[in-house]
C-alpha atoms as a PDB file:
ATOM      1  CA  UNK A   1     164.612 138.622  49.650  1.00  0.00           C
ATOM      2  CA  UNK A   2     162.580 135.747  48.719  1.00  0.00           C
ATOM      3  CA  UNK A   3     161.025 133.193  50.922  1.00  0.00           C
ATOM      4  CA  UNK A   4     161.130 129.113  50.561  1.00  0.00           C
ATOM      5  CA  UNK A   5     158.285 126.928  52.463  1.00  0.00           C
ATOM      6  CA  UNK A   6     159.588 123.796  52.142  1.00  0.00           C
ATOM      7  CA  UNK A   7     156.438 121.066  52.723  1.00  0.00           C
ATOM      8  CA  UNK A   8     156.621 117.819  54.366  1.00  0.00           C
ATOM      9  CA  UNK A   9     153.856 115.371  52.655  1.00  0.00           C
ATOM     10  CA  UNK A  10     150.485 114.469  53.754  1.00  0.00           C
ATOM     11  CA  UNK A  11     150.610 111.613  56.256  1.00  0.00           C
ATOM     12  CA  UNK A  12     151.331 108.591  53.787  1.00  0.00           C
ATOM     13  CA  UNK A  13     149.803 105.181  54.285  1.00  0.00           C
ATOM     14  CA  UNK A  14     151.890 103.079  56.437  1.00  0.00           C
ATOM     15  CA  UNK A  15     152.388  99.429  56.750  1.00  0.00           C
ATOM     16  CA  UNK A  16     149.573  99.470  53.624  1.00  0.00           C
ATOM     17  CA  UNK A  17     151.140  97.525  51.145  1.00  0.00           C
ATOM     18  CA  UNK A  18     151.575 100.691  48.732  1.00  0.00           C
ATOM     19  CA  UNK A  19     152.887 103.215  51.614  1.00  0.00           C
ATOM     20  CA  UNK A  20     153.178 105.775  48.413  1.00  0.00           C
ATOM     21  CA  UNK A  21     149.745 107.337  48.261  1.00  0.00           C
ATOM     22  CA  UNK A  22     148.332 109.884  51.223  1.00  0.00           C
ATOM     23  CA  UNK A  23     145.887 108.124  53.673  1.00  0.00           C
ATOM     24  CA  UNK A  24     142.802 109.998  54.270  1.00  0.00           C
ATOM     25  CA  UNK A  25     144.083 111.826  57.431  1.00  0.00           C
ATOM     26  CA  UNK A  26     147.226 112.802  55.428  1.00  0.00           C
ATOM     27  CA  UNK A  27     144.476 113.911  52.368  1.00  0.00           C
ATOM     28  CA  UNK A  28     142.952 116.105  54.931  1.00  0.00           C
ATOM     29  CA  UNK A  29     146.080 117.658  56.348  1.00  0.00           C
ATOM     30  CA  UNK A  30     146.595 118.896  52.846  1.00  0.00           C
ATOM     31  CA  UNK A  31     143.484 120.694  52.659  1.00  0.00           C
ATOM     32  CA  UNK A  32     144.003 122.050  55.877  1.00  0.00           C
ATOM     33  CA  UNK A  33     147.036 123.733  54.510  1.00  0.00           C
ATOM     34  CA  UNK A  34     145.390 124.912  51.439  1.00  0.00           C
ATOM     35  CA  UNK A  35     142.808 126.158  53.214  1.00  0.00           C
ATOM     36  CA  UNK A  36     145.302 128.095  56.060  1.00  0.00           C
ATOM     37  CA  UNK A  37     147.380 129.475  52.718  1.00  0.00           C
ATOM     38  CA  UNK A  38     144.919 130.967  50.766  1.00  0.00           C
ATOM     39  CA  UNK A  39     142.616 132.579  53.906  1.00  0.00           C
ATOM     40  CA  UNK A  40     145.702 134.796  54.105  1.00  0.00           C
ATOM     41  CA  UNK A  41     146.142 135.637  50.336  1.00  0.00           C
ATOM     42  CA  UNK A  42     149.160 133.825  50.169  1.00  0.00           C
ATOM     43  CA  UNK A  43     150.747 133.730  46.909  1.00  0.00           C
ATOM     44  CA  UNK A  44     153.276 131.852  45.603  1.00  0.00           C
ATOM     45  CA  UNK A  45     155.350 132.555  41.958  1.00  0.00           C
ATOM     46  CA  UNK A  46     156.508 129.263  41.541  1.00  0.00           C
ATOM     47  CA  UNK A  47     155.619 125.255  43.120  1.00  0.00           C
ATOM     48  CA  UNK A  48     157.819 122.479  43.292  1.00  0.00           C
ATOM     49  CA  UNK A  49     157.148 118.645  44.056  1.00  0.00           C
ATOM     50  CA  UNK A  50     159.520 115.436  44.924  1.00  0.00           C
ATOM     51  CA  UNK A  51     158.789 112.527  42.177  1.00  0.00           C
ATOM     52  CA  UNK A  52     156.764 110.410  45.105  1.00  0.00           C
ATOM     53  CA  UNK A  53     153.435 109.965  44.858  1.00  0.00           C
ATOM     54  CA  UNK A  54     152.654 111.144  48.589  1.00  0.00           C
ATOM     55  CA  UNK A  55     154.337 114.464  47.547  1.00  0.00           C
ATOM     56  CA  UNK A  56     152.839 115.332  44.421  1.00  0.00           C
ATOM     57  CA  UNK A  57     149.652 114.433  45.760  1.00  0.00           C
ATOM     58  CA  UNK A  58     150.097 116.531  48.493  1.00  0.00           C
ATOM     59  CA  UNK A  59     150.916 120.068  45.997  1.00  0.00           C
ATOM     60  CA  UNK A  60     147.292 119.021  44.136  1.00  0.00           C
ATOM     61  CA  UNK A  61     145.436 119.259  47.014  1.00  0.00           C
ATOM     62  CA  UNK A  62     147.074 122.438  47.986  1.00  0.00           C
ATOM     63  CA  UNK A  63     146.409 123.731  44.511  1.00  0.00           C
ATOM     64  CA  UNK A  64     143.127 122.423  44.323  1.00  0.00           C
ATOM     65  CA  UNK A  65     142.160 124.631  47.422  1.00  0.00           C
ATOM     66  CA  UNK A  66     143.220 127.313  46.002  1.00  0.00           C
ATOM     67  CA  UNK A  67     141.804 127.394  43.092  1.00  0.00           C
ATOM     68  CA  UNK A  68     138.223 126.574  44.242  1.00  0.00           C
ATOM     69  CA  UNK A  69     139.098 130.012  45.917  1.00  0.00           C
ATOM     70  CA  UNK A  70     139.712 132.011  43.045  1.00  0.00           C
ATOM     71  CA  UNK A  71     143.487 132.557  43.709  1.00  0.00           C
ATOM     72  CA  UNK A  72     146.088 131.745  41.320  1.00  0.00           C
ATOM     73  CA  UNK A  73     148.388 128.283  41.751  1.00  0.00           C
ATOM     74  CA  UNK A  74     151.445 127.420  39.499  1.00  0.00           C
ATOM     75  CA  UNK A  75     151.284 124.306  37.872  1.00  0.00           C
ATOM     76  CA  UNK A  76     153.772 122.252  40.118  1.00  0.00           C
ATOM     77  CA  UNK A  77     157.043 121.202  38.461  1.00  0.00           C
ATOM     78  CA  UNK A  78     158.543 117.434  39.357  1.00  0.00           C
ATOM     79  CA  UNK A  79     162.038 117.734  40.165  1.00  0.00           C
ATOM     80  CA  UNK A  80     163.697 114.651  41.020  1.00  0.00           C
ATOM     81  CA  UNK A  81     166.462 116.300  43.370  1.00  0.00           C
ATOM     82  CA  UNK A  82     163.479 116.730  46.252  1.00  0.00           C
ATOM     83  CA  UNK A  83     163.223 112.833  46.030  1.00  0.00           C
ATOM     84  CA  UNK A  84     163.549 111.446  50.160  1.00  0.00           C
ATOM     85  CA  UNK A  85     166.495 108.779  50.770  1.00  0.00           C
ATOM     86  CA  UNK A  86     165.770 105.709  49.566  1.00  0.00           C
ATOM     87  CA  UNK A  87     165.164 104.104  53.461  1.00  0.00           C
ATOM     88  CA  UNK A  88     162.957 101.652  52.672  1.00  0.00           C
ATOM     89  CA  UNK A  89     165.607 100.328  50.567  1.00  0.00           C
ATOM     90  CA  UNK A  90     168.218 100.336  52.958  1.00  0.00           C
ATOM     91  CA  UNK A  91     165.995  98.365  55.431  1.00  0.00           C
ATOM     92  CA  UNK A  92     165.125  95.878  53.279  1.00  0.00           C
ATOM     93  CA  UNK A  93     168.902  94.638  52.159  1.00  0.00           C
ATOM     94  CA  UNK A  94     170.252  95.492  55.812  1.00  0.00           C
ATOM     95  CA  UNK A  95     167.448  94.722  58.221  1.00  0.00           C
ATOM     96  CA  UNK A  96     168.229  90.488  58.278  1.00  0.00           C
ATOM     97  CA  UNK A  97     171.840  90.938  58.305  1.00  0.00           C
ATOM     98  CA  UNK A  98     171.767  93.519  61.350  1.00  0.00           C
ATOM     99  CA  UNK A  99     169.344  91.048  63.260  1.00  0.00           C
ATOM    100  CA  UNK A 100     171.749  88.030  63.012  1.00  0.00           C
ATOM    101  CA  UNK A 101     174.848  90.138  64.441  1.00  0.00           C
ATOM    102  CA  UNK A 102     173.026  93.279  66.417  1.00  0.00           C
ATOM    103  CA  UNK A 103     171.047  91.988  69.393  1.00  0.00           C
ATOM    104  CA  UNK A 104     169.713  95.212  69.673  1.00  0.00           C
ATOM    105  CA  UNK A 105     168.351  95.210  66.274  1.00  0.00           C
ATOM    106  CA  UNK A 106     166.966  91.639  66.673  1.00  0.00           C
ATOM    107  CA  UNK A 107     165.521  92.529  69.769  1.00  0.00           C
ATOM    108  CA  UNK A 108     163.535  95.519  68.198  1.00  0.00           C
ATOM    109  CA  UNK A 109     162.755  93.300  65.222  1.00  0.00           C
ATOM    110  CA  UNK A 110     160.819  91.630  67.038  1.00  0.00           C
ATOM    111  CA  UNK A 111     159.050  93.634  69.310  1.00  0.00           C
ATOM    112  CA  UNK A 112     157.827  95.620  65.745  1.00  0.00           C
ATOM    113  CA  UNK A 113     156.891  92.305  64.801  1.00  0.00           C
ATOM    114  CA  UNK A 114     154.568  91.236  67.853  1.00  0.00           C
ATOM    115  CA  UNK A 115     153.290  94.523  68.239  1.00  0.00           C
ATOM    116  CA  UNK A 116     149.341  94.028  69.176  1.00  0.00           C
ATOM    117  CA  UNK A 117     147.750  97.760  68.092  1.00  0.00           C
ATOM    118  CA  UNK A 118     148.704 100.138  64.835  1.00  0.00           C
ATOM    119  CA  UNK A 119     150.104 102.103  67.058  1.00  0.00           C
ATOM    120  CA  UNK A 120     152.633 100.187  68.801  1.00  0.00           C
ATOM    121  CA  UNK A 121     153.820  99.339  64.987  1.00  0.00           C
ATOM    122  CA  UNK A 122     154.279 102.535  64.557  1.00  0.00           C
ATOM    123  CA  UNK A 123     156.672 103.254  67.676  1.00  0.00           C
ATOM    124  CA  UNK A 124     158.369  99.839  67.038  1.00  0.00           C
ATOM    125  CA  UNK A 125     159.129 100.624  63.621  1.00  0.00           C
ATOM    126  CA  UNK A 126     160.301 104.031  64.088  1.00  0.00           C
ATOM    127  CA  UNK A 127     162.783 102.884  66.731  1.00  0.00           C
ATOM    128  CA  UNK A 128     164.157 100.132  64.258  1.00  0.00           C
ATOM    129  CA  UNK A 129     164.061 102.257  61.395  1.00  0.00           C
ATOM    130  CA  UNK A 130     166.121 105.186  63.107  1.00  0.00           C
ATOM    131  CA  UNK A 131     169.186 102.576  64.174  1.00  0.00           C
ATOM    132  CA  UNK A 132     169.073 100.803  60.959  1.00  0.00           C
ATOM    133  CA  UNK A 133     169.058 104.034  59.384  1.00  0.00           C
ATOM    134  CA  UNK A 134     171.285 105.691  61.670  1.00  0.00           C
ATOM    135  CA  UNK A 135     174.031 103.194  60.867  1.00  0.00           C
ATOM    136  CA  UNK A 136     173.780 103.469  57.436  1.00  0.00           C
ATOM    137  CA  UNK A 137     174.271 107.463  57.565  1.00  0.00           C
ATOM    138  CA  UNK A 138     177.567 107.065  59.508  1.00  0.00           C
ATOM    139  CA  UNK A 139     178.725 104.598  57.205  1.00  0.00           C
ATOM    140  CA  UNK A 140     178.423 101.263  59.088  1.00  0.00           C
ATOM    141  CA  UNK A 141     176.395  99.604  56.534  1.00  0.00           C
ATOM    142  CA  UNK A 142     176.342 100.445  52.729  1.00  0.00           C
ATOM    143  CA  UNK A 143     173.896  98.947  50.131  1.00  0.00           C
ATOM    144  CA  UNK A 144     174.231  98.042  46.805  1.00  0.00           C
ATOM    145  CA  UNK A 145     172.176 100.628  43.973  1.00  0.00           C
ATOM    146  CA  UNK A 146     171.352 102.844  46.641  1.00  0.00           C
ATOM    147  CA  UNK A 147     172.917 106.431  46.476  1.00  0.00           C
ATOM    148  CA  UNK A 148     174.975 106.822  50.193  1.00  0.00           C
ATOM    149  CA  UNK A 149     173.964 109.596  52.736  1.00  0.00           C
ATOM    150  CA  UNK A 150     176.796 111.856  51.413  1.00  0.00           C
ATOM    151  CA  UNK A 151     175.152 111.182  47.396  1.00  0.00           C
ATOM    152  CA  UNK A 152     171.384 112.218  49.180  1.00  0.00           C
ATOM    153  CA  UNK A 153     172.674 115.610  50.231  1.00  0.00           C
ATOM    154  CA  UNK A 154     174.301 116.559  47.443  1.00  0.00           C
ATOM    155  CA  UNK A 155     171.130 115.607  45.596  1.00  0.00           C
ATOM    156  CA  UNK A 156     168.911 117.569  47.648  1.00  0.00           C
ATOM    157  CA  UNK A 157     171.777 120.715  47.528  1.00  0.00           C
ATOM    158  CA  UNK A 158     171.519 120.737  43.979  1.00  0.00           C
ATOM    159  CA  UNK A 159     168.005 120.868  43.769  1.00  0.00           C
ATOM    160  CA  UNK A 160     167.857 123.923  46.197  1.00  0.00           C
ATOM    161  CA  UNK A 161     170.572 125.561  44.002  1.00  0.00           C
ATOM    162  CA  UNK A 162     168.682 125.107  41.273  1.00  0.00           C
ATOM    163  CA  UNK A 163     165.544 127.037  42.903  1.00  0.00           C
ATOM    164  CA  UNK A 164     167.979 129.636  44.029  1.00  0.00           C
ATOM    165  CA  UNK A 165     169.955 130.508  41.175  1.00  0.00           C
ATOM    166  CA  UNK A 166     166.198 130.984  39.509  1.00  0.00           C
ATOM    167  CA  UNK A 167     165.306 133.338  42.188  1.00  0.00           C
ATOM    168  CA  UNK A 168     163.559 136.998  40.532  1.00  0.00           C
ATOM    169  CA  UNK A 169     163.630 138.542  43.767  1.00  0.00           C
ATOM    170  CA  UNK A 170     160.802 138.737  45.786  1.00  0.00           C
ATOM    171  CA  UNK A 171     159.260 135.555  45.236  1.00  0.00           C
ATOM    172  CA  UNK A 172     157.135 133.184  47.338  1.00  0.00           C
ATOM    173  CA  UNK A 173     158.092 129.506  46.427  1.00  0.00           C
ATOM    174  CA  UNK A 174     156.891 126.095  47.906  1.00  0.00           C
ATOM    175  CA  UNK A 175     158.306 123.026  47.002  1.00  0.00           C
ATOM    176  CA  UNK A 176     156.688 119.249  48.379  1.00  0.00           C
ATOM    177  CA  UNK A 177     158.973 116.918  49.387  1.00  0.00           C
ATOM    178  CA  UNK A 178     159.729 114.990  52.322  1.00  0.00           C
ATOM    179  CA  UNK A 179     161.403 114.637  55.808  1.00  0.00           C
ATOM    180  CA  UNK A 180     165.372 114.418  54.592  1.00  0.00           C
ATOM    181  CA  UNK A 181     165.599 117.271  52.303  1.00  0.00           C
ATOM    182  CA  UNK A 182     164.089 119.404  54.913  1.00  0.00           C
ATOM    183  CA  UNK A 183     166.868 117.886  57.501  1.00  0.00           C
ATOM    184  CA  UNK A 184     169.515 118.734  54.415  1.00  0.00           C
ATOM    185  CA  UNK A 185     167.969 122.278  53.784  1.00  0.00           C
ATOM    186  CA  UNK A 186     168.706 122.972  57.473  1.00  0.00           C
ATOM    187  CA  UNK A 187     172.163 121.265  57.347  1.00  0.00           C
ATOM    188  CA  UNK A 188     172.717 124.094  54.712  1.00  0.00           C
ATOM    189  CA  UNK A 189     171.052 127.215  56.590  1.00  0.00           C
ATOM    190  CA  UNK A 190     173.036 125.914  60.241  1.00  0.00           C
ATOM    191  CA  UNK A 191     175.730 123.936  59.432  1.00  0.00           C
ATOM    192  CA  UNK A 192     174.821 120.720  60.818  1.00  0.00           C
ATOM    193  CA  UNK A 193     176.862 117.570  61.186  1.00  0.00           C
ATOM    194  CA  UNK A 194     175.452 114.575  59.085  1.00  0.00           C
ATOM    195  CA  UNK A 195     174.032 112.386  62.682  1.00  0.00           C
ATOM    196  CA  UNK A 196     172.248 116.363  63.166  1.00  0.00           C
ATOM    197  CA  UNK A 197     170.765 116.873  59.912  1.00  0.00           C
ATOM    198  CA  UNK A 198     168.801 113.066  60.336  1.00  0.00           C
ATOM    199  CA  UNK A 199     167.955 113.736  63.822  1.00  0.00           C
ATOM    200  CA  UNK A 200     165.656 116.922  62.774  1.00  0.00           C
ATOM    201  CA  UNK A 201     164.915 115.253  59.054  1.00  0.00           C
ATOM    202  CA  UNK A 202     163.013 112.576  61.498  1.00  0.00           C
ATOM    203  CA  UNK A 203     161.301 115.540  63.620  1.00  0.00           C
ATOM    204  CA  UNK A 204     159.535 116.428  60.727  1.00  0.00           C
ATOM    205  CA  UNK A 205     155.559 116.278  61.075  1.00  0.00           C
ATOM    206  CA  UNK A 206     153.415 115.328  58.362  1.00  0.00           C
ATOM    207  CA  UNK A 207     152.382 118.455  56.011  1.00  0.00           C
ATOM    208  CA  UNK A 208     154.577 120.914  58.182  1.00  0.00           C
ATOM    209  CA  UNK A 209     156.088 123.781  56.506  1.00  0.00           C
ATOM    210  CA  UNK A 210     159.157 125.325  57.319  1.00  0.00           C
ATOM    211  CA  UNK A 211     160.330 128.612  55.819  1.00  0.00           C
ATOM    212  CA  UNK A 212     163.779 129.677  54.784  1.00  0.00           C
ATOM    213  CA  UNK A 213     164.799 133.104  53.132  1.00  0.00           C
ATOM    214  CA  UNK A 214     167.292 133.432  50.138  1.00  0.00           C
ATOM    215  CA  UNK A 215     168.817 135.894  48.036  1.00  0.00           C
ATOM    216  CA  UNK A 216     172.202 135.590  46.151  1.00  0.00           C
ATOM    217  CA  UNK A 217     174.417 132.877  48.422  1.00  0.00           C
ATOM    218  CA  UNK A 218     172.304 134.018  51.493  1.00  0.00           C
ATOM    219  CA  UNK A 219     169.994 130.951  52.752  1.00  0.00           C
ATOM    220  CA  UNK A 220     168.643 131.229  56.447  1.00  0.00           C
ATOM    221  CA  UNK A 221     166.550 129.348  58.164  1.00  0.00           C
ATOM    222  CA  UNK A 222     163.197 131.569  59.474  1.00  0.00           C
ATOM    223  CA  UNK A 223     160.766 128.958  61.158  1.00  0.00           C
ATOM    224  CA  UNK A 224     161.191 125.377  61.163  1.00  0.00           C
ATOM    225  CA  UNK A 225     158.334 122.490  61.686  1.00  0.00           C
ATOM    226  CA  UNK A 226     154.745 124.824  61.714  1.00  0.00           C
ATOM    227  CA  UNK A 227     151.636 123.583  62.041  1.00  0.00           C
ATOM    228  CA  UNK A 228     149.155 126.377  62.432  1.00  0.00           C
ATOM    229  CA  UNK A 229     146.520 124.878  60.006  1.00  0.00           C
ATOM    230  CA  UNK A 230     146.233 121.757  62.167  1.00  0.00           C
ATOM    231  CA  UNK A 231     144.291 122.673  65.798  1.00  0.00           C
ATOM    232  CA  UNK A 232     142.893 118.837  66.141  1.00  0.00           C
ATOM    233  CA  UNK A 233     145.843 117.152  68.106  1.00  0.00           C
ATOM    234  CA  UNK A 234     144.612 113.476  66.304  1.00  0.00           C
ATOM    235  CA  UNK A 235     145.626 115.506  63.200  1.00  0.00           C
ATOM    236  CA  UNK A 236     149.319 115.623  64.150  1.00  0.00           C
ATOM    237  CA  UNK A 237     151.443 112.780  63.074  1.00  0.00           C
ATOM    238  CA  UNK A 238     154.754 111.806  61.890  1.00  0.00           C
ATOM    239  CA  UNK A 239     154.203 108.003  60.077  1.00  0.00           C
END
């Protein structure tokens, strides 16, 4: 039987105008990690990363940690199938449409948008962005040159058949990615409806690790959302 951790990014730097990069807090989550990994001699045969930025930043810290402690780290392979839903995308093309017909989405728009403090923006946001969102996973909205809910799953499936189908038995492997293929990596090991697999894609915390076990067509879930390297509460985050 071998073992997936499955890693949600570093906290990434929101409502900066490049939201792709880790912000320091999410830098230091990753080194947490590192640091939690390789003080118990963890080892891992092989390390995959999403394409973003946030993510593949995220694996070289990791790495980084452990090898200023002397313990071997894969070089990380880029697979594109651990990308995250294109979101962002979907907000922008829906977000002014929805506002002119939804009252409920103009009336969130616009608390987000008078929010006073960072962290009112965040709340705000995250309300908006889980209707607009939410209506675009059970098909009330589609957008043009974005791949559809149904297309992002069977991205992220391929990708973890690919790691499967690879498996030598006995292996330890992490791969980086982000908050929907960890919700689609659970659809897989529970069986969860589509509105399911986004409600625990969003519970998610920044540079979490959940841990699944495989062998053959066997893929089960073992722990889901752990945080053990992070003991400072101001440390925990999900934007």
């Amino acid at each position: 039987m071998s073992r997936l951790f499955l890693v949600r990014h570093g906290q990434a730097s929101f409502l900066e105008q490049n939201y792709d990069k880790l912000s320091a807090v999410g830098e230091k989550q990753s080194r947490l990690l590192g640091e939690y990994w390789s003080q118990r001699r963890l080892i891992f045969h092989r390390v995959y990363s999403g394409p973003r930025t946030r993510q593949m930043e995220t694996a070289r810290i990791v790495g980084e940690v452990y090898r200023h402690a002397g313990l071997p780290w894969p070089e990380a392979q880029t697979i594109p199938e651990f990308d995250e839903y294109h979101g962002e995308w979907v907000m922008e093309s829906s977000l002014e449409g929805l506002a002119e017909s939804n009252p409920q989405v103009r009336e969130m728009q616009q608390t987000f948008l008078t929010a006073n403090s960072p962290q009112e923006k965040h709340k705000s946001f995250q309300r908006l962005f889980e209707v607009v969102i939410g209506k675009w996973v059970g098909g009330e909205i589609k957008v043009e040159d974005v791949e559809s809910w149904p297309e992002f799953c069977a991205r992220v499936a391929r990708g973890l058949e690919l790691i499967c189908s690879a498996d030598g038995g006995g292996e330890n492997v992490a791969v980086f990615s982000s908050g929907g293929p960890i919700g689609v990596s659970l659809q897989r090991a529970l069986d969860l409806s589509s509105e399911n697999t986004l409600k625990v894609a969003w519970m998610a915390r920044n540079c979490s690790f959940s841990e699944f076990l495989f062998s053959g067509d066997r893929f089960t879930l073992s722990s889901f959302n752990e945080l053990p390297h992070l003991d400072d509460p101001s440390l925990v985050t999900y934007r």
